[in-house]
Protein backbone atom coordinates (compact mmCIF):
# COMPACT_ATOMS: atom_id res chain seq x y z
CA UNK A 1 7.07 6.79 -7.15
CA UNK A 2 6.81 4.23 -4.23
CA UNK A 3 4.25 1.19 -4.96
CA UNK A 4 0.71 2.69 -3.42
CA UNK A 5 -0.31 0.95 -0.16
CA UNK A 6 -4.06 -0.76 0.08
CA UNK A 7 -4.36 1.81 3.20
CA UNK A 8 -3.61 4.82 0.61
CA UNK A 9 -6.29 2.90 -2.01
CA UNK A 10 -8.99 2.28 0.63
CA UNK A 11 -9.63 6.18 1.11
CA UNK A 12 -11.49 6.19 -2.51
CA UNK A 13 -13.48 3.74 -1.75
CA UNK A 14 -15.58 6.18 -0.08
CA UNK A 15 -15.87 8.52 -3.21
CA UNK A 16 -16.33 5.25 -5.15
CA UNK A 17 -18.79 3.33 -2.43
CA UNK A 18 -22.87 3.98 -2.56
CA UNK A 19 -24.93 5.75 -0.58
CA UNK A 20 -28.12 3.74 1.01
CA UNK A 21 -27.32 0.72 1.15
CA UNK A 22 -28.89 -1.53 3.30
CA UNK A 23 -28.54 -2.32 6.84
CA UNK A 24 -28.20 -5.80 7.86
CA UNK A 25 -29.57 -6.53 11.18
CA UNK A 26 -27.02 -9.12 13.04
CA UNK A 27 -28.49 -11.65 15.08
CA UNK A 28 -25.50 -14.44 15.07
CA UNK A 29 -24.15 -15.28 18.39
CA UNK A 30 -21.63 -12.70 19.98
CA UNK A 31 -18.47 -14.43 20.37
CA UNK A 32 -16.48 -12.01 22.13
CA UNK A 33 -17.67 -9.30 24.38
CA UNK A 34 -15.43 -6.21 25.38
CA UNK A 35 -17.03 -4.04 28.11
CA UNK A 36 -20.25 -3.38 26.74
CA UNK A 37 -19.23 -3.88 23.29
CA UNK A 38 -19.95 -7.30 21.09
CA UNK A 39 -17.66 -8.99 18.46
CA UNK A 40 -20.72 -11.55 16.67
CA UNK A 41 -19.81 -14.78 14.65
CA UNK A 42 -21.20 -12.48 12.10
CA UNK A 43 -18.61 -9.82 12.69
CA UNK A 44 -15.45 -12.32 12.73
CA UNK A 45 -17.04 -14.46 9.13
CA UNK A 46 -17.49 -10.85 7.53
CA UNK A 47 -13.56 -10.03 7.96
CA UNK A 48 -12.60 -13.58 6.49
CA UNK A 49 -14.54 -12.89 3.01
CA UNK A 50 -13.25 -9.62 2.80
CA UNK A 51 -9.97 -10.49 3.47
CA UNK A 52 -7.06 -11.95 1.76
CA UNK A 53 -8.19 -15.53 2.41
CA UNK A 54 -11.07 -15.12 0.03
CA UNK A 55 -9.37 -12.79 -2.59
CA UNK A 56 -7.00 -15.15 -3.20
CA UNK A 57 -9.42 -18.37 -3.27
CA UNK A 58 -8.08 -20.06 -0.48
CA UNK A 59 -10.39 -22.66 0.95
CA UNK A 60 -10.17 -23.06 4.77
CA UNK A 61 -12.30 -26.02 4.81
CA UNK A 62 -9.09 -28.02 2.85
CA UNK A 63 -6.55 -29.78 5.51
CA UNK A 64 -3.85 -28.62 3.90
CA UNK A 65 -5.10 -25.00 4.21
CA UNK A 66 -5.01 -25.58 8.02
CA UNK A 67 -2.41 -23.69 9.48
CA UNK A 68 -2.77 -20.65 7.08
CA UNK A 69 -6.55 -20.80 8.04
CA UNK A 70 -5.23 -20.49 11.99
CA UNK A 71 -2.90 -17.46 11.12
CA UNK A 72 -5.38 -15.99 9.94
CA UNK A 73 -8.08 -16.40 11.70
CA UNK A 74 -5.48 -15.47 14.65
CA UNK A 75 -5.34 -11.81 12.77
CA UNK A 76 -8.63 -11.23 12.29
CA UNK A 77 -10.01 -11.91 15.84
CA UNK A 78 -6.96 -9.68 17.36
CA UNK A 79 -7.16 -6.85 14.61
CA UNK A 80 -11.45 -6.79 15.58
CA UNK A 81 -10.55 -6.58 19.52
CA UNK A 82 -8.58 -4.34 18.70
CA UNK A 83 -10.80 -2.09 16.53
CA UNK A 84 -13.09 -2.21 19.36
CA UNK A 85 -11.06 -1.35 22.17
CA UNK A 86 -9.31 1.77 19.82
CA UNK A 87 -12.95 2.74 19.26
CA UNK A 88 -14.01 2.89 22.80
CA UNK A 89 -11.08 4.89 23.83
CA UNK A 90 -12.01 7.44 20.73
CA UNK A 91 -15.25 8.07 22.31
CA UNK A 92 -13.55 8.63 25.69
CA UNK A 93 -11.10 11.57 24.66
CA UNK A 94 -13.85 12.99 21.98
CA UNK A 95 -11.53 11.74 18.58
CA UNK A 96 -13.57 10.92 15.59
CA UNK A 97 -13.39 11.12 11.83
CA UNK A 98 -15.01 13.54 9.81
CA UNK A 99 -16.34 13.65 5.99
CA UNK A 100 -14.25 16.35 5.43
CA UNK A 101 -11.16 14.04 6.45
CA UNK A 102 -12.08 11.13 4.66
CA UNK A 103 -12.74 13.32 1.71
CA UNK A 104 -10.06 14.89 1.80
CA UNK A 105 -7.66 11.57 1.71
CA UNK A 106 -9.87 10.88 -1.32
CA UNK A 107 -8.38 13.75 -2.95
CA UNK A 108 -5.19 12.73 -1.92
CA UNK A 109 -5.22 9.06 -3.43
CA UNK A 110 -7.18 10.04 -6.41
CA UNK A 111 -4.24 12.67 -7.62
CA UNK A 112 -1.53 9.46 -6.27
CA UNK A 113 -3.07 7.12 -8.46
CA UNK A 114 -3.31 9.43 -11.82
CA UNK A 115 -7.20 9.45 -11.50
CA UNK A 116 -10.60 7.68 -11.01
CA UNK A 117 -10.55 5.21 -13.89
CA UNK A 118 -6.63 4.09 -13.62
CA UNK A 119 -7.66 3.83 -9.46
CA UNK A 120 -11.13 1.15 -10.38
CA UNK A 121 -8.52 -0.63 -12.70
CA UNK A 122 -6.04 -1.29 -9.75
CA UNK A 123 -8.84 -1.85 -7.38
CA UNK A 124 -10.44 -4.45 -10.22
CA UNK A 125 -6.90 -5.83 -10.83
CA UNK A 126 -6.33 -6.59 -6.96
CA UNK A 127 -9.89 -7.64 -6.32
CA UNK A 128 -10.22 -5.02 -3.34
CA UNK A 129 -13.46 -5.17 -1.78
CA UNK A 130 -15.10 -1.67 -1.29
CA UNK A 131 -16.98 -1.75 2.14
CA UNK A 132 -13.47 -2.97 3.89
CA UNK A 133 -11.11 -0.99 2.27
CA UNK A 134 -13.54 2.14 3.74
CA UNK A 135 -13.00 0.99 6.87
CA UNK A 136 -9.52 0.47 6.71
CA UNK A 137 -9.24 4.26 5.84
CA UNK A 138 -11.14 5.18 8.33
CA UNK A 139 -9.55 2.98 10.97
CA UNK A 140 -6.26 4.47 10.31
CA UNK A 141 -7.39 8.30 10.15
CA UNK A 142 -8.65 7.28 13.88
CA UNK A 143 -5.32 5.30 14.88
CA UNK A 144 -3.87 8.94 13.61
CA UNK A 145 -6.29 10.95 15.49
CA UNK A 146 -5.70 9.32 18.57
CA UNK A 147 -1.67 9.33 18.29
CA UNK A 148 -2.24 12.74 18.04
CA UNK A 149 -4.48 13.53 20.91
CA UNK A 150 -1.71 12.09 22.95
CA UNK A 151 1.13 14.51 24.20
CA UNK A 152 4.49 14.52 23.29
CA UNK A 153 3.93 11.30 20.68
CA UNK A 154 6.06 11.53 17.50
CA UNK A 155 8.28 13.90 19.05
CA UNK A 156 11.91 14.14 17.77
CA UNK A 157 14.95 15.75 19.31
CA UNK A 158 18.26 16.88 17.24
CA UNK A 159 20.53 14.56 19.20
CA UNK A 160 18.34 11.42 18.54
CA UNK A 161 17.93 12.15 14.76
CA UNK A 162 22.07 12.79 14.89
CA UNK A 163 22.59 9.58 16.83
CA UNK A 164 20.58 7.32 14.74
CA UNK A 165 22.61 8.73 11.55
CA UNK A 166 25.93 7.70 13.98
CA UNK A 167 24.44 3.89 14.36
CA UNK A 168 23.02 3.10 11.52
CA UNK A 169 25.54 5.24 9.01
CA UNK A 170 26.58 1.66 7.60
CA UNK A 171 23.79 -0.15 7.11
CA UNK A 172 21.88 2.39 5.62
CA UNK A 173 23.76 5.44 4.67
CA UNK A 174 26.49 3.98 2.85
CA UNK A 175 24.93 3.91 -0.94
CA UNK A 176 26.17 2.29 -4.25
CA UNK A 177 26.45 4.48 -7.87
CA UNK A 178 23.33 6.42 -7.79
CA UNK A 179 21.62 8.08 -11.19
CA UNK A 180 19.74 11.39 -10.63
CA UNK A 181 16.86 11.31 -13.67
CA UNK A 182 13.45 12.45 -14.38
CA UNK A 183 11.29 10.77 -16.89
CA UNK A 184 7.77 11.23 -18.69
CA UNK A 185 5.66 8.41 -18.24
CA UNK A 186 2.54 7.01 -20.51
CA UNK A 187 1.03 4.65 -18.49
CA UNK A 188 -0.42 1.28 -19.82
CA UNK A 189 -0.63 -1.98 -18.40
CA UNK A 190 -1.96 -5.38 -19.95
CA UNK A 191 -3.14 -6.68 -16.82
CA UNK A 192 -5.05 -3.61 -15.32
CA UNK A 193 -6.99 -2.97 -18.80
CA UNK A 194 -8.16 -6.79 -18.62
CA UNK A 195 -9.40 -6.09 -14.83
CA UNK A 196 -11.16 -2.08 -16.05
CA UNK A 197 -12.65 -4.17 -19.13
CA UNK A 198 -13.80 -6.99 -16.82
CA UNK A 199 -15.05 -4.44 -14.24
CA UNK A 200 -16.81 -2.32 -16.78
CA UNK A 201 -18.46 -5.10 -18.45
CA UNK A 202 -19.67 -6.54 -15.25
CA UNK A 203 -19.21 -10.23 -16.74
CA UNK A 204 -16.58 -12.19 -18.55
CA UNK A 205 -15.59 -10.85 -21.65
CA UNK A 206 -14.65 -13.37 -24.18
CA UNK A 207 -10.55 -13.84 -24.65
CA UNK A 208 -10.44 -12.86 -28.66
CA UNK A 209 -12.29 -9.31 -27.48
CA UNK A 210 -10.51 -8.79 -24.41
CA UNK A 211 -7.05 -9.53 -26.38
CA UNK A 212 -8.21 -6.84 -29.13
CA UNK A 213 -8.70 -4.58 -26.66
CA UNK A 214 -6.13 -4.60 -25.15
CA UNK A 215 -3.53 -4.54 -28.14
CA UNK A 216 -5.52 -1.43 -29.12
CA UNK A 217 -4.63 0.45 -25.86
CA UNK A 218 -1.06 -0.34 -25.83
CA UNK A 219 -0.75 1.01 -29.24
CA UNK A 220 -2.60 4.32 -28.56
CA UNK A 221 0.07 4.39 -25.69
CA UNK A 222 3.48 3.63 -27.59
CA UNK A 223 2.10 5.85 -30.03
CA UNK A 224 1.25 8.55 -27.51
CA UNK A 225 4.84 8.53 -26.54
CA UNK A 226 6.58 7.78 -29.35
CA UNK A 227 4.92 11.54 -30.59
CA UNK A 228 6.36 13.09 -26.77
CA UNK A 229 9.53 12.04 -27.55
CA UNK A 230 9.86 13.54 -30.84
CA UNK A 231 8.33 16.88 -28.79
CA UNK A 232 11.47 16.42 -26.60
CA UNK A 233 14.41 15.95 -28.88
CA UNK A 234 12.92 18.96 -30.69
CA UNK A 235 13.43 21.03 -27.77
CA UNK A 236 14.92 19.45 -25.06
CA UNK A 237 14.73 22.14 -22.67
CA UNK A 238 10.85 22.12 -22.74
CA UNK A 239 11.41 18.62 -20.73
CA UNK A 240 10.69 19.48 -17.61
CA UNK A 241 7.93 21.30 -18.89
CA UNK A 242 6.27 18.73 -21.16
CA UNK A 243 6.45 16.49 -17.94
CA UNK A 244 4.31 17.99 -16.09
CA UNK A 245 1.65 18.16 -18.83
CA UNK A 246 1.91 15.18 -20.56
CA UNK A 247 3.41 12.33 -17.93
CA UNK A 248 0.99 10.20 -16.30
CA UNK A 249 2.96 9.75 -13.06
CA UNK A 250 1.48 12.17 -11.00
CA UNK A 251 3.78 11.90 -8.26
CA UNK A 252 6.82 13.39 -10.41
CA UNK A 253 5.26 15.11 -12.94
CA UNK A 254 4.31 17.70 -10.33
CA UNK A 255 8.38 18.24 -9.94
CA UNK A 256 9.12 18.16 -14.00
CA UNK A 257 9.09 14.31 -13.97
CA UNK A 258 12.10 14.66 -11.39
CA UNK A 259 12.77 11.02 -9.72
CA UNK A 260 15.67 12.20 -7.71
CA UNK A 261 18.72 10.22 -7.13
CA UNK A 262 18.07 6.25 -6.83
CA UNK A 263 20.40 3.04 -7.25
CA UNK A 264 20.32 0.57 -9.60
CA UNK A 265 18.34 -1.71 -7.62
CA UNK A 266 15.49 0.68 -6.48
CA UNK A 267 14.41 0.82 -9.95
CA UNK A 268 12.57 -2.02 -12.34
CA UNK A 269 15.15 -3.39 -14.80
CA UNK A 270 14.75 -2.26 -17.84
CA UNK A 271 14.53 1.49 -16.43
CA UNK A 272 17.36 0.81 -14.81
CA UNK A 273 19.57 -0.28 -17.59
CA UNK A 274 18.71 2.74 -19.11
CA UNK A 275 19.17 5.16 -16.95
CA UNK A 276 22.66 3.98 -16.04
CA UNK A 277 23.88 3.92 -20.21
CA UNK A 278 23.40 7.81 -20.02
CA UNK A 279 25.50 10.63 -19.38
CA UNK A 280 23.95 13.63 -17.28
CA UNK A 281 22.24 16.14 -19.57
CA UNK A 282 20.88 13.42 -22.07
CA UNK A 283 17.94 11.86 -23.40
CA UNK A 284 17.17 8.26 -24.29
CA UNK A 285 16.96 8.21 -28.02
CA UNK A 286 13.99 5.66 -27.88
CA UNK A 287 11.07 5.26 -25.55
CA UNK A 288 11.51 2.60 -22.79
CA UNK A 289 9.00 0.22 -22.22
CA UNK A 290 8.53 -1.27 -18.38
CA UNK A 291 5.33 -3.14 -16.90
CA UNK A 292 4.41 0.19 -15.73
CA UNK A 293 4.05 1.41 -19.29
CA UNK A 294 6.31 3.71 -21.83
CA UNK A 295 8.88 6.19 -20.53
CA UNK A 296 11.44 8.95 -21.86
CA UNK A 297 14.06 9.43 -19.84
CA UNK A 298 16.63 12.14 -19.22
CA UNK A 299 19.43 11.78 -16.70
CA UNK A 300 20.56 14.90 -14.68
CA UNK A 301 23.24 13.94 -12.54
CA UNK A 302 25.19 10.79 -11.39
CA UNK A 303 26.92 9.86 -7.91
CA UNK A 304 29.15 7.38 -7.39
CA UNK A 305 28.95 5.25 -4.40
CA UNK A 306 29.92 6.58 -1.11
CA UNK A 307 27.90 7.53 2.41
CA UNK A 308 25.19 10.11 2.60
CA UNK A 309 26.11 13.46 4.20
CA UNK A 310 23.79 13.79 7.24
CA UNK A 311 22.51 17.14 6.21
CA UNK A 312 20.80 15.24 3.05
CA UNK A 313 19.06 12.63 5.18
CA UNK A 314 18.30 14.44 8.59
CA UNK A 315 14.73 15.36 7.53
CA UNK A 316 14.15 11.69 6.71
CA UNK A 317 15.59 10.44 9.58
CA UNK A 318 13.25 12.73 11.62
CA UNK A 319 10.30 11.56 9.64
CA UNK A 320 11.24 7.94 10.39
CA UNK A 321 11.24 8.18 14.11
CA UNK A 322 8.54 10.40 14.33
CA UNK A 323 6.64 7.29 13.09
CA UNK A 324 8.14 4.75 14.92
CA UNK A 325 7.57 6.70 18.16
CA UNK A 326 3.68 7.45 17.03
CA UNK A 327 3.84 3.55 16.50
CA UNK A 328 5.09 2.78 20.00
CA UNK A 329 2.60 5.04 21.39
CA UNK A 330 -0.49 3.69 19.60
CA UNK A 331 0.74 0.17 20.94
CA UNK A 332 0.83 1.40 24.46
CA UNK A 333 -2.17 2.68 23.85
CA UNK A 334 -3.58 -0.66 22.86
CA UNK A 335 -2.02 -2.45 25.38
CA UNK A 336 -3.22 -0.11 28.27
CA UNK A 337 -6.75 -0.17 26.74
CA UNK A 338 -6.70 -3.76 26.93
CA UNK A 339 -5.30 -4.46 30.11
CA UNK A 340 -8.10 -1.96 31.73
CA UNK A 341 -11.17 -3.41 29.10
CA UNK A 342 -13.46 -6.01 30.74
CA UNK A 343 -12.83 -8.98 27.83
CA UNK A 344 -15.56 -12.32 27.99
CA UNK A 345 -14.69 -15.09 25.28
CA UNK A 346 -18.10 -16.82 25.13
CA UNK A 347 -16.80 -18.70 22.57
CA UNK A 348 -13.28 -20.32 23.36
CA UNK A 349 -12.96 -20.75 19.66
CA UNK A 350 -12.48 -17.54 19.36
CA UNK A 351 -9.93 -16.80 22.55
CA UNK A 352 -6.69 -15.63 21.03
CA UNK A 353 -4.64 -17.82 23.00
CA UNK A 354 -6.59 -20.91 22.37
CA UNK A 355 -5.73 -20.04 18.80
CA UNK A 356 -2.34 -19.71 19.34
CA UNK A 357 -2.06 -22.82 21.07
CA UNK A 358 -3.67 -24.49 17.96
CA UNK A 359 -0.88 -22.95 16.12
CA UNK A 360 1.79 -24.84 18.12
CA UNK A 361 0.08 -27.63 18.64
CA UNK A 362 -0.33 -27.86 14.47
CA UNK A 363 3.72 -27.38 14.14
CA UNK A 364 4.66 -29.72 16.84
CA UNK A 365 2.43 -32.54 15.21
CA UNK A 366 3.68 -31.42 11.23
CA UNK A 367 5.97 -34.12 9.62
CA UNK A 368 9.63 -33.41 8.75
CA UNK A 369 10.24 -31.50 5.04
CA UNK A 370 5.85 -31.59 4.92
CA UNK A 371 5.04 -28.39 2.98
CA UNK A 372 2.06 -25.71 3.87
CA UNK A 373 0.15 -24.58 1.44
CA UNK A 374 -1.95 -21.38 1.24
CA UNK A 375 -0.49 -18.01 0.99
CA UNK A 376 2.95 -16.72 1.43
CA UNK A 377 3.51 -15.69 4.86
CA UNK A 378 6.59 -13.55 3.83
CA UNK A 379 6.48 -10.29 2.44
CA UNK A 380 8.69 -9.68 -0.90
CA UNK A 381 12.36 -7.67 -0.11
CA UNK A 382 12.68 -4.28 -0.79
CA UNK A 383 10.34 -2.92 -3.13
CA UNK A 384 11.56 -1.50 -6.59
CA UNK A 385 10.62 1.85 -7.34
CA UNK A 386 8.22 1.60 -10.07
CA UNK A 387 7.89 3.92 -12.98
């Protein structure tokens, strides 16, 4: 029950996107050409209002704004040469996306998510623009594509999945008192009903209505659960089986509402504290309410700290760098694209490293202590498990 990623959202945008729409013919000035491929002014503004800049209000034109307006505007100039030159080398070695791969990642995040309406909410909630979360999806099914036309990436032998166990055993293989539980989940959440009812309504719905509405849902839901739980404590050994048709995180219910084994940390707090009251082979006698909605939760085993037998982690070890080798190859990729593409800057603004040297040139004139505003350029530490 990992947080979703925006790549794993973006592949519904397709299912949720319209057909026809129209076609904007671009005429602005190309900034940037690769080979026989243009990057326009067009092009380059497009990415900034679709991107995080402009979701989260941020106005470049501000001084303050400066250097996260650079950053920035460093990204989205390399991640659109990029794009390009990844493109080009698709068309070389015949790789391209099909429907039936888009749709079927559409399947795929739909079923995540726990269904169309709960997926528009989060979209809503986290303002994600439709058009460029489509192309994200399909950007990354082409990064895959490509990874994969190349022989021998990703591959993994026994002694480097063994060795890596060896290295890393303390740092990430030692583990602290670990609960084993599985839970049934009714999912509610105050701020994603505000951004479905906001969505919905197409327009700002006033506070007293929006408030109303919202109390009403989280009843339905505490009520929902509340009636669950008295299912389960009438026959407890129906839990696994009530999970999987009544809990609303898909992800576990498919496995009896089975979470596996996770430390206190990995989970949200009041889960948590839960979880780790309990004895194996009981129920909580109440439902417990998180920001991901209600849960009933029933322990099955507990471990107490200690390191991780290889044989339990091997697979995920292999998994891990599988991916970092498909990552390595993909940047080789990138970089041997690049260093073979014919690349004009007609517009120095635009030039990467004249960017970059704005960059420095910004930090080597910024006063002592002086603070920069603008987004956090650091992401959170290790995500909780949510749910």
């Amino acid at each position: 029950m990992k947080k979703f990623t925006l790549a794993l959202f973006a592949a519904s945008m397709i299912f949720l996107s319209g057909c026809g729409q129209k076609v904007e013919i671009d005429t602005s000035p190309t900034v940037i050409k690769i080979n026989n491929h243009k990057i326009t002014k067009k092009m380059v503004d497009d990415s900034f209002k679709k991107g995080a800049l402009a979701s989260n209000n941020i106005d470049v034109n501000k001084p303050q704004n400066k250097f996260i307006y650079l950053i920035y505007k460093n990204k989205v100039v390399n991640d659109l040469i990029i794009k390009d030159l990844l493109t080009q080398e698709a068309k070389k070695r015949n790789v391209s996306v099909s429907d039936k791969d888009l749709n079927a990642k559409i399947d795929e995040v739909i079923n995540k998510v726990g269904g169309k309406a709960r997926f528009e909410a989060t979209l809503a909630l986290n303002k994600l623009d439709k058009d460029s979360f489509k192309d994200i999806i399909k950007d990354d099914l082409l990064k895959q594509k490509l990874v994969e036309n190349i022989s021998g990436a990703g591959a993994v032998n026994d002694n480097q999945v063994k060795d890596f166990y060896v290295k890393n055993q303390a740092k990430y293989f030692n583990h602290p008192d670990m609960v084993r539980a599985s839970h049934i989940l009714i999912s509610v959440s105050e701020a994603e009903i505000k951004a479905k009812l906001q969505n919905e309504s197409g327009k700002k719905m006033p506070a007293a209505q929006i408030d109303k509405e919202v109390k009403s849902e989280i009843s339905a839901a505490k009520t929902k659960a509340e009636k669950i739980l008295a299912k389960v404590k009438a026959e407890p050994a129906k839990f696994a089986e009530l999970a999987q048709k009544t809990s609303q995180d898909p992800a576990s219910a498919q496995k009896g509402g089975d979470l596996g084994f996770f430390s206190e940390k990995e989970m949200v707090s009041a889960f948590s504290k839960t979880a780790f009251s309990m004895k194996p082979g009981e129920i909580s006698k109440n439902i417990v309410k998180t920001e991901f909605g209600y849960h009933i939760i029933k322990v099955i085993d507990r471990k107490k700290a200690g390191v991780t037998p290889f044989e339990e982690v091997k697979e995920q070890i292999k998994k891990y760098i599988a991916e970092q080798n498909k990552m390595e190859t993909l940047q080789k990729l990138v970089e041997s694209s690049k260093s073979s593409a014919k690349i004009v800057y007609l517009d120095k603004e635009y030039n990467p490293e004249n960017i970059q040297n704005e960059i420095k040139e910004f930090m080597k004139n910024k006063k002592p202590n002086e603070k920069m505003s603008g987004m956090p350029m650091t992401r959170p530490g290790k995500e909780k498990v949510k749910k």
